[in-house]
Protein backbone atom coordinates (compact mmCIF):
# COMPACT_ATOMS: atom_id res chain seq x y z
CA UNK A 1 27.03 -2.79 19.97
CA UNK A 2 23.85 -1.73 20.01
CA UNK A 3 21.44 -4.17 18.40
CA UNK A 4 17.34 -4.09 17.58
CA UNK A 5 15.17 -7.69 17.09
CA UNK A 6 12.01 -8.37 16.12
CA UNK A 7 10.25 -10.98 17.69
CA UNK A 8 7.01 -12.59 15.29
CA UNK A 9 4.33 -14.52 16.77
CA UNK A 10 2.98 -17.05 14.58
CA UNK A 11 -0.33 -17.17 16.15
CA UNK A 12 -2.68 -17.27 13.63
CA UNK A 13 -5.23 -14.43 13.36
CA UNK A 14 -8.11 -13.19 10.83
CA UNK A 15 -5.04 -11.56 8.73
CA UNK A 16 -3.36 -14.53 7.51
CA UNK A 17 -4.61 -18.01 5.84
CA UNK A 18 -6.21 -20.52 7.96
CA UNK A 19 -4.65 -23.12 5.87
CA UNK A 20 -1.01 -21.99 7.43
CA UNK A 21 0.56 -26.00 8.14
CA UNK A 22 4.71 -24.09 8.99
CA UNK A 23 5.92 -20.94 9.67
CA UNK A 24 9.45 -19.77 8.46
CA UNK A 25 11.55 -16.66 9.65
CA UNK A 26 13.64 -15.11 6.95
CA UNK A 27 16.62 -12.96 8.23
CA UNK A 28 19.52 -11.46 6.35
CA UNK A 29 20.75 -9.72 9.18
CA UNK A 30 25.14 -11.11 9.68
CA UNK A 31 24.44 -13.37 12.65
CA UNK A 32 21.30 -14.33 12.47
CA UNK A 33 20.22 -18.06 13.28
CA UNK A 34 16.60 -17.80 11.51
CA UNK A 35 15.31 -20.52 8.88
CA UNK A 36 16.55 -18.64 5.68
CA UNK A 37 18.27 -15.45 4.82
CA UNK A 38 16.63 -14.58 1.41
CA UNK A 39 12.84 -14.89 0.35
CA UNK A 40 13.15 -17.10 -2.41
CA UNK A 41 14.68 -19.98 -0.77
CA UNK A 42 12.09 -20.21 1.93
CA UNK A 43 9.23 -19.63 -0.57
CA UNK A 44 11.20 -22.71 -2.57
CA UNK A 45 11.41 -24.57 1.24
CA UNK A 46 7.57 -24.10 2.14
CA UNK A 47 3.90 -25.87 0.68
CA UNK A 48 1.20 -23.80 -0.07
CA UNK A 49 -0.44 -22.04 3.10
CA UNK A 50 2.53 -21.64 4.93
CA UNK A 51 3.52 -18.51 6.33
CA UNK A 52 6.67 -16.55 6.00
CA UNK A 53 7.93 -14.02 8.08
CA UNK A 54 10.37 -11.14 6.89
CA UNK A 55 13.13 -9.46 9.59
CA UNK A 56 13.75 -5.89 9.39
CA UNK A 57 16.91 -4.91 8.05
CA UNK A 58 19.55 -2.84 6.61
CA UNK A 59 19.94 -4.62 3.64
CA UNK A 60 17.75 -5.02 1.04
CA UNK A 61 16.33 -8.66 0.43
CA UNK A 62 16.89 -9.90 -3.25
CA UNK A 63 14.29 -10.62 -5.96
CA UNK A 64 11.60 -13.31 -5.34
CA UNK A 65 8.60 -14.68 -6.88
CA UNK A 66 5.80 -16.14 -5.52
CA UNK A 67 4.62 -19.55 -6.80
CA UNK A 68 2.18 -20.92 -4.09
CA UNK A 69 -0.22 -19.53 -1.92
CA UNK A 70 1.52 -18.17 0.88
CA UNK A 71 1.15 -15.52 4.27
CA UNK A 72 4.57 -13.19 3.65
CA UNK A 73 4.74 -10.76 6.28
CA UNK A 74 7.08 -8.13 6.82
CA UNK A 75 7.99 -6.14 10.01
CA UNK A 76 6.85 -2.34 8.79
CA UNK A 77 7.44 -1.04 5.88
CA UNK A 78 8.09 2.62 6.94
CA UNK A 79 9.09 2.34 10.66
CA UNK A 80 12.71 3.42 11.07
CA UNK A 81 14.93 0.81 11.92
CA UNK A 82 12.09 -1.83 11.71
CA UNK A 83 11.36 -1.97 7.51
CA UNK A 84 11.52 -5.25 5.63
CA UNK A 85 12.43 -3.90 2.23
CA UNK A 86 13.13 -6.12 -1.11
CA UNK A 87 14.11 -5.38 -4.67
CA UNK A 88 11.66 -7.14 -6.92
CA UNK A 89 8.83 -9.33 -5.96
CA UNK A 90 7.21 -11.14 -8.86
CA UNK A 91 3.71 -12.99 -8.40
CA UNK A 92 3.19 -16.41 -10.43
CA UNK A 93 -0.04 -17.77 -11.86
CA UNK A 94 0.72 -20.96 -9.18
CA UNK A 95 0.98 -17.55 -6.25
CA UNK A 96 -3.00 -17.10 -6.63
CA UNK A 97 -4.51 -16.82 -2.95
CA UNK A 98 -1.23 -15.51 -1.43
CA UNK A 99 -1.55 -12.90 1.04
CA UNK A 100 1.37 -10.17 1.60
CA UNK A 101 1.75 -7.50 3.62
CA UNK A 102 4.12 -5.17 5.68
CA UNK A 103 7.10 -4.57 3.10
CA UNK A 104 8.18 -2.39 1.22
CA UNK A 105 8.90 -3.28 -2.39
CA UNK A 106 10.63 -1.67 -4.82
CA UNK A 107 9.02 -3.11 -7.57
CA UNK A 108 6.07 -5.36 -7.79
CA UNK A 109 5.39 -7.51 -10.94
CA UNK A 110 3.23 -10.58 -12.43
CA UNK A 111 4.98 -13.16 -14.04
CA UNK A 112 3.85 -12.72 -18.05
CA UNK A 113 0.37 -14.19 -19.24
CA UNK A 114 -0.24 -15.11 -15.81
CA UNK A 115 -3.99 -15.15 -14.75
CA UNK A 116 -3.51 -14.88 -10.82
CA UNK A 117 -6.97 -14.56 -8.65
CA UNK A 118 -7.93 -14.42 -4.81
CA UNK A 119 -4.93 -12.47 -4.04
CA UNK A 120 -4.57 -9.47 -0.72
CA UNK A 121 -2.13 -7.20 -0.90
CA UNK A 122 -2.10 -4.78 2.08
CA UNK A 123 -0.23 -2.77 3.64
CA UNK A 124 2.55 -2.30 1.95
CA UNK A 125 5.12 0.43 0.45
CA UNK A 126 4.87 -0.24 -3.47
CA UNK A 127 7.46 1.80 -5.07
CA UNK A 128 6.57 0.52 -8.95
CA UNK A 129 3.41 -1.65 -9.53
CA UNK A 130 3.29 -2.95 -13.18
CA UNK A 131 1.13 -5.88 -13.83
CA UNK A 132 2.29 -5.63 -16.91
CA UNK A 133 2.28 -7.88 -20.20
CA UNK A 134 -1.01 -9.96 -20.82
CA UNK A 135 -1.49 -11.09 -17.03
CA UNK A 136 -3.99 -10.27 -14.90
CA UNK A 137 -5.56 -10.18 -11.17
CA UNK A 138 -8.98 -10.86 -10.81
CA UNK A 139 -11.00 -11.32 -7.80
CA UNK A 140 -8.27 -9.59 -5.91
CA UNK A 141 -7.93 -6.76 -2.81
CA UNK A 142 -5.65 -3.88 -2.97
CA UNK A 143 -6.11 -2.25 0.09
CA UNK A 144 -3.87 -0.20 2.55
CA UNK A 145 -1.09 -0.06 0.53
CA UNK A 146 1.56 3.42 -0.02
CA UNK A 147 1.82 3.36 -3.79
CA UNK A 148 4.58 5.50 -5.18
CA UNK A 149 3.47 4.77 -8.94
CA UNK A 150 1.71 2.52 -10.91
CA UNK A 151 1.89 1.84 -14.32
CA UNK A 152 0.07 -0.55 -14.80
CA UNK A 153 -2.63 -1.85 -12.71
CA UNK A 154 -4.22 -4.69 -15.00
CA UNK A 155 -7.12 -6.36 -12.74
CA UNK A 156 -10.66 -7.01 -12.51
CA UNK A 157 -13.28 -7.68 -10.69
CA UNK A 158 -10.78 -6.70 -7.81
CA UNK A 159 -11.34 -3.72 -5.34
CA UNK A 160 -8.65 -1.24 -5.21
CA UNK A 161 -9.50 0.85 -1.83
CA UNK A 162 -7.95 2.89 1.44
CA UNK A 163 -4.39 3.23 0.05
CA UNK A 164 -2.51 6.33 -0.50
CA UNK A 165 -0.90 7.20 -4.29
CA UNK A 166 1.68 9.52 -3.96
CA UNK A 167 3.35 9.69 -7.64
CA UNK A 168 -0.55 9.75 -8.77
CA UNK A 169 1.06 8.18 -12.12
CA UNK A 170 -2.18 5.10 -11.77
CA UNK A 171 -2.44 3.36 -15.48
CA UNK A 172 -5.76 1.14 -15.05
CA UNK A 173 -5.75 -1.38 -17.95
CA UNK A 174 -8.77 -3.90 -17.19
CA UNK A 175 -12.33 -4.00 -16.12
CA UNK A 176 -14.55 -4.13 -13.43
CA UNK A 177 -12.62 -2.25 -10.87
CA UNK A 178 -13.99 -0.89 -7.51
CA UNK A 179 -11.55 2.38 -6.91
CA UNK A 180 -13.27 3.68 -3.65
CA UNK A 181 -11.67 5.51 -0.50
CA UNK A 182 -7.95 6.35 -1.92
CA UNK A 183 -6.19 9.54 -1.72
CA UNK A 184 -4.08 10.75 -4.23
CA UNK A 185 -1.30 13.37 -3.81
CA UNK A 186 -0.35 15.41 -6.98
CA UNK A 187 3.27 15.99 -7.10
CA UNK A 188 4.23 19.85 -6.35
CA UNK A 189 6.08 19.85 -9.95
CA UNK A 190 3.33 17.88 -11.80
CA UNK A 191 0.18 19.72 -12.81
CA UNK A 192 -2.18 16.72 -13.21
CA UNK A 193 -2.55 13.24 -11.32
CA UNK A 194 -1.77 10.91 -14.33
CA UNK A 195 -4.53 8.92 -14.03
CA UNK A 196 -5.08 7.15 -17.21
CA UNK A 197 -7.85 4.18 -18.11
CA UNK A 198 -6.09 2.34 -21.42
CA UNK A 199 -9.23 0.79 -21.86
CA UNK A 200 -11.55 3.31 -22.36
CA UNK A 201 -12.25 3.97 -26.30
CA UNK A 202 -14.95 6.02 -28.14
CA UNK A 203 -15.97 2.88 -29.64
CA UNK A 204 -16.01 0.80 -26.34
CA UNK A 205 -16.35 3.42 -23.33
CA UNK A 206 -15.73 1.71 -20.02
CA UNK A 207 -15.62 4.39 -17.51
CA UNK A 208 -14.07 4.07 -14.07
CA UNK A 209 -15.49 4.99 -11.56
CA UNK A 210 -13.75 6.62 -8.62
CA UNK A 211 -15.88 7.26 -5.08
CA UNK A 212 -15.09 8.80 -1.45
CA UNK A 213 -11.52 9.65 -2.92
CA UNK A 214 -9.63 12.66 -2.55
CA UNK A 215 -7.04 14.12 -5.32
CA UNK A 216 -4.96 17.03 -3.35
CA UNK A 217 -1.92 18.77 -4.31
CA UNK A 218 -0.53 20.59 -1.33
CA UNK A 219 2.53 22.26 -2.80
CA UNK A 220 3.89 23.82 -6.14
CA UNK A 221 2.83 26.45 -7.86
CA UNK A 222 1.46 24.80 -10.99
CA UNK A 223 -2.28 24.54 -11.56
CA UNK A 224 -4.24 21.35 -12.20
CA UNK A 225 -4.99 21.47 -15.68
CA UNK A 226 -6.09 17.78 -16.16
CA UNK A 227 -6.49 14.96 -14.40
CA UNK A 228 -6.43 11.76 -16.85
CA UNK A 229 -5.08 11.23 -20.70
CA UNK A 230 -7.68 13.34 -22.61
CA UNK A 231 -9.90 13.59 -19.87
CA UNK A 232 -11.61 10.00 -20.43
CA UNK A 233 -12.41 6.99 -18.61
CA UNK A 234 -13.46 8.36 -15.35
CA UNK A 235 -16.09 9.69 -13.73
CA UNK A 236 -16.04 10.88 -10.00
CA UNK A 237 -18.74 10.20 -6.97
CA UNK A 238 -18.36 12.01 -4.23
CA UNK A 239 -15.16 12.78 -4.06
CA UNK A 240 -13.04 16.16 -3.16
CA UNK A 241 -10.25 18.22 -5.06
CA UNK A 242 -7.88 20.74 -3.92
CA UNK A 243 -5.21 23.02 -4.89
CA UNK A 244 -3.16 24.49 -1.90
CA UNK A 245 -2.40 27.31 -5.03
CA UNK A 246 -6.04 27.40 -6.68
CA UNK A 247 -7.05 26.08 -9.60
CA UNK A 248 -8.08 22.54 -9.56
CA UNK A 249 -9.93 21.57 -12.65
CA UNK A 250 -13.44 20.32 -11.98
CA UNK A 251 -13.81 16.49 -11.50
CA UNK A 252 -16.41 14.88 -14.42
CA UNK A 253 -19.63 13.46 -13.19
CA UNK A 254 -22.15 11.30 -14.64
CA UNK A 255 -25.74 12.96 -13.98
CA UNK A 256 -25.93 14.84 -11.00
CA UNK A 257 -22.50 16.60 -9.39
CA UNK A 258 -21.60 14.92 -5.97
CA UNK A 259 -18.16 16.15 -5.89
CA UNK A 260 -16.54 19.37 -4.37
CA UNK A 261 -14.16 21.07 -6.54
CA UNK A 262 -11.10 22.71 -5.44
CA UNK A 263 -12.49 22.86 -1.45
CA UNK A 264 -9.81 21.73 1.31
CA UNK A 265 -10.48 18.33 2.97
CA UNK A 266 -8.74 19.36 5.69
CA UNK A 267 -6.67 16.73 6.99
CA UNK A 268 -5.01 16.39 10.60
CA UNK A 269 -1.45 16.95 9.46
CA UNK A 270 -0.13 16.60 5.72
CA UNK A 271 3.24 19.47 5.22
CA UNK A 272 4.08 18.22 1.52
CA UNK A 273 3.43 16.38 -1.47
CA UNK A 274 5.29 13.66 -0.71
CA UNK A 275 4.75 10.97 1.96
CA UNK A 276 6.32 10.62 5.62
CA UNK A 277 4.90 8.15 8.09
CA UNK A 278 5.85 10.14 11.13
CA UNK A 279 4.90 13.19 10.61
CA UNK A 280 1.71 13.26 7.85
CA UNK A 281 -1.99 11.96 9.07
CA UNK A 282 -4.45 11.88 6.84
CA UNK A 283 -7.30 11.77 9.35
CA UNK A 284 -10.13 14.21 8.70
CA UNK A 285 -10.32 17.11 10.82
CA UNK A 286 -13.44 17.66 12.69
CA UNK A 287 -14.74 20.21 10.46
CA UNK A 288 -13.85 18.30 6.97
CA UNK A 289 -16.18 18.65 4.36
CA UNK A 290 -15.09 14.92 3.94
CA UNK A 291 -16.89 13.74 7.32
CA UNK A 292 -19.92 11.75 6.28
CA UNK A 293 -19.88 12.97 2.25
CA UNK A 294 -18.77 9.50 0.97
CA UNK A 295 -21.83 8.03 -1.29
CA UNK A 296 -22.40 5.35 1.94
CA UNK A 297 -22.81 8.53 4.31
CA UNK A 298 -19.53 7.93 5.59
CA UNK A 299 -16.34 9.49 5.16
CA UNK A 300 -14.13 10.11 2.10
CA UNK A 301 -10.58 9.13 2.75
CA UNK A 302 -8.53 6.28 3.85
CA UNK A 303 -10.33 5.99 6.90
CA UNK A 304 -13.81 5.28 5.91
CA UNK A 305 -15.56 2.60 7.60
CA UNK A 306 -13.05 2.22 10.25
CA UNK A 307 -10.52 0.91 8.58
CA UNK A 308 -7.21 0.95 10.31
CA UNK A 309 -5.07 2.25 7.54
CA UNK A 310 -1.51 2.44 8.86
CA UNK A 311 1.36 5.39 8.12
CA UNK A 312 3.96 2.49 9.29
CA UNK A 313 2.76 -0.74 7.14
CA UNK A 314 2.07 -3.03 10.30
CA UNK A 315 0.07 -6.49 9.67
CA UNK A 316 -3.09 -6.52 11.81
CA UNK A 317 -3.46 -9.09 14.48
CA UNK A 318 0.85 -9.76 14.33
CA UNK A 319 2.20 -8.25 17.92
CA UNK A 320 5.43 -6.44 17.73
CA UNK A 321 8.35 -6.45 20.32
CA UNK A 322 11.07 -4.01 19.82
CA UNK A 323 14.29 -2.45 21.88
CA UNK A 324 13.17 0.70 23.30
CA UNK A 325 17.35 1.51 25.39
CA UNK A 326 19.77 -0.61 25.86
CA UNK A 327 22.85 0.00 27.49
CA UNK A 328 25.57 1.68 24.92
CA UNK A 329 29.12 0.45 26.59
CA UNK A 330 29.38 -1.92 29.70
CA UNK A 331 32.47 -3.16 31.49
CA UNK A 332 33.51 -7.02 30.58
CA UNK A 333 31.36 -9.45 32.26
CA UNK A 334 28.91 -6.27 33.93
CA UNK A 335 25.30 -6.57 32.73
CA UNK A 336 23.73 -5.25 29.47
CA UNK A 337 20.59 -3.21 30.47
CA UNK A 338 17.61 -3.87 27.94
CA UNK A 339 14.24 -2.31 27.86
CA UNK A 340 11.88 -4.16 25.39
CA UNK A 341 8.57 -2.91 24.41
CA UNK A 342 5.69 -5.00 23.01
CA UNK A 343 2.69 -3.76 20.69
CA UNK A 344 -0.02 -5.47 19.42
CA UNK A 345 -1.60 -4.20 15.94
């Protein structure tokens, strides 16, 4: 039978907590001999600044929540035949500081009136955010993520930057929010973005203000008629807009207009609406309009200031090793012939 492995190295690098005392492999593949084979129990197992490694597998891993501060790392969240994908994953006041990255998750959650702070969540596939209830995130980094939907980011003080929305349904429902670098894909049946700041009133304005993004919609026939609940709560620095069809509607400014309306950002290789790791890149072309227009003379886009965002969902400074052949039938007691590749990230 054929078979693919992941092998983790738990050398420590800039990506995950100093303060790491174990490390625990979690594995839910039918054999496996790792430490656990669901989340929970080795979250319940470990003390704060451990780190927790997730196999790739076929099966989904059940509901967790996080209660300490821990590393949880997943293989790739997009990578065929490598993705580390669970249900529900929950964070807990007592979770503050956690890092997690390299899964994709259904749906991500804070546990109710939780105030949770210090927390990275990076590259991952986020189905369903929905900080929902009275919690909160503060001091907090949202970066490098794929986020399907969201409806309900509630943080502050936090910096939500470099990831990719692709349901553009983004509820923002607290304060003090740096939304810089993102790029937002309209759906080809949707004829707005969804973006929608619940705390914006007439009485009590507090814009948001979005920089270096770009808002595209690639397919569908529909125009852009708005692009947030009544058209307040945001206003837009430097960013781009485009219609593949025409028709964007233009983005609201405060002063002076530093946006480009309806102009193609031109990116290396996006065919739909939708997101697919192998075959979209969201690199600027050399001719973008995007190159250098950010409000920090860089570009606009994921990829400003070099940061390494990644179609697959790999955790920087964790090396990969995977089965690249392996020999399909053999004779009893001939040899199995196994080409393994390593990567470092």
């Amino acid at each position: 039978m054929k078979t693919n492995f992941l092998l983790f190295i738990s050398a420590f690098l800039v990506t995950v907590s100093t303060y790491s005392q174990n490390t625990w492999i979690v594995d839910n593949n039918a054999g496996a001999t790792a430490d656990f084979t669901d989340l929970q129990s080795a979250i319940n197992t470990s003390v704060a600044g451990d780190t927790i490694y997730i196999q790739q597998s076929e099966t989904n891993y059940e509901d967790a929540t996080v209660n300490k501060l821990l590393n949880i790392v997943g293989r790739s969240h997009s990578e065929n035949s490598y993705t580390s994908k669970m249900d529900v994953m929950t964070i807990a006041e007592t979770g503050s500081g956690s890092f997690i990255s390299g899964l994709w998750i259904d749906d991500l959650y804070t546990e109710n009136s939780a105030i949770i702070t210090n927390m990275k969540i990076q590259n991952n596939y986020l189905d369903s955010v929905d900080f929902s209830g009275t919690s909160v995130m503060n001091n907090s980094f949202l970066l490098g993520n794929v986020i399907n939907s969201a409806s309900d980011i509630r943080m502050s003080n936090s910096v939500i930057s470099h990831n990719l929305f692709t349901g553009a349904g983004i509820i923002f429902d607290f304060y003090d929010i740096t939304f810089k670098n993102n790029v937002i894909l309209i759906n080809d049946y949707s004829n707005a973005t969804g973006l929608n700041n619940t705390t914006y009133s007439a009485a009590s304005p507090n814009n948001i203000t979005v920089e270096n993004c770009i808002l595209i919609k690639a397919t569908g026939t529909a125009d852009v008629t708005n692009f947030s609940s009544g058209n307040d709560g945001f206003v837009f620095e430097n960013c781009i807009s485009y219609n593949a069809q025409g028709g964007f509607v233009n983005l609201p400014f405060e002063g002076v207009d530093t946006n480009l309306n309806d102009i193609d950002p031109q990116f290396l290789a996006v065919s739909d609406a939708g997101f697919n790791a192998y075959t979209n890149d969201y690199h600027l072309l050399s001719g973008s309009p995007g190159i250098n227009f950010g409000n920090d003379g860089l570009d606009v886009g994921i990829y400003n200031s070099g940061y390494s965002f990644n179609n697959f969902g790999f955790t920087n400074g964790v090396p990969r090793v995977s089965i690249t052949a392996i020999t399909n039938t053999v004779a009893e007691g001939a040899d199995v012939e196994v080409t393994i590749q390593g990567n470092t990230n």
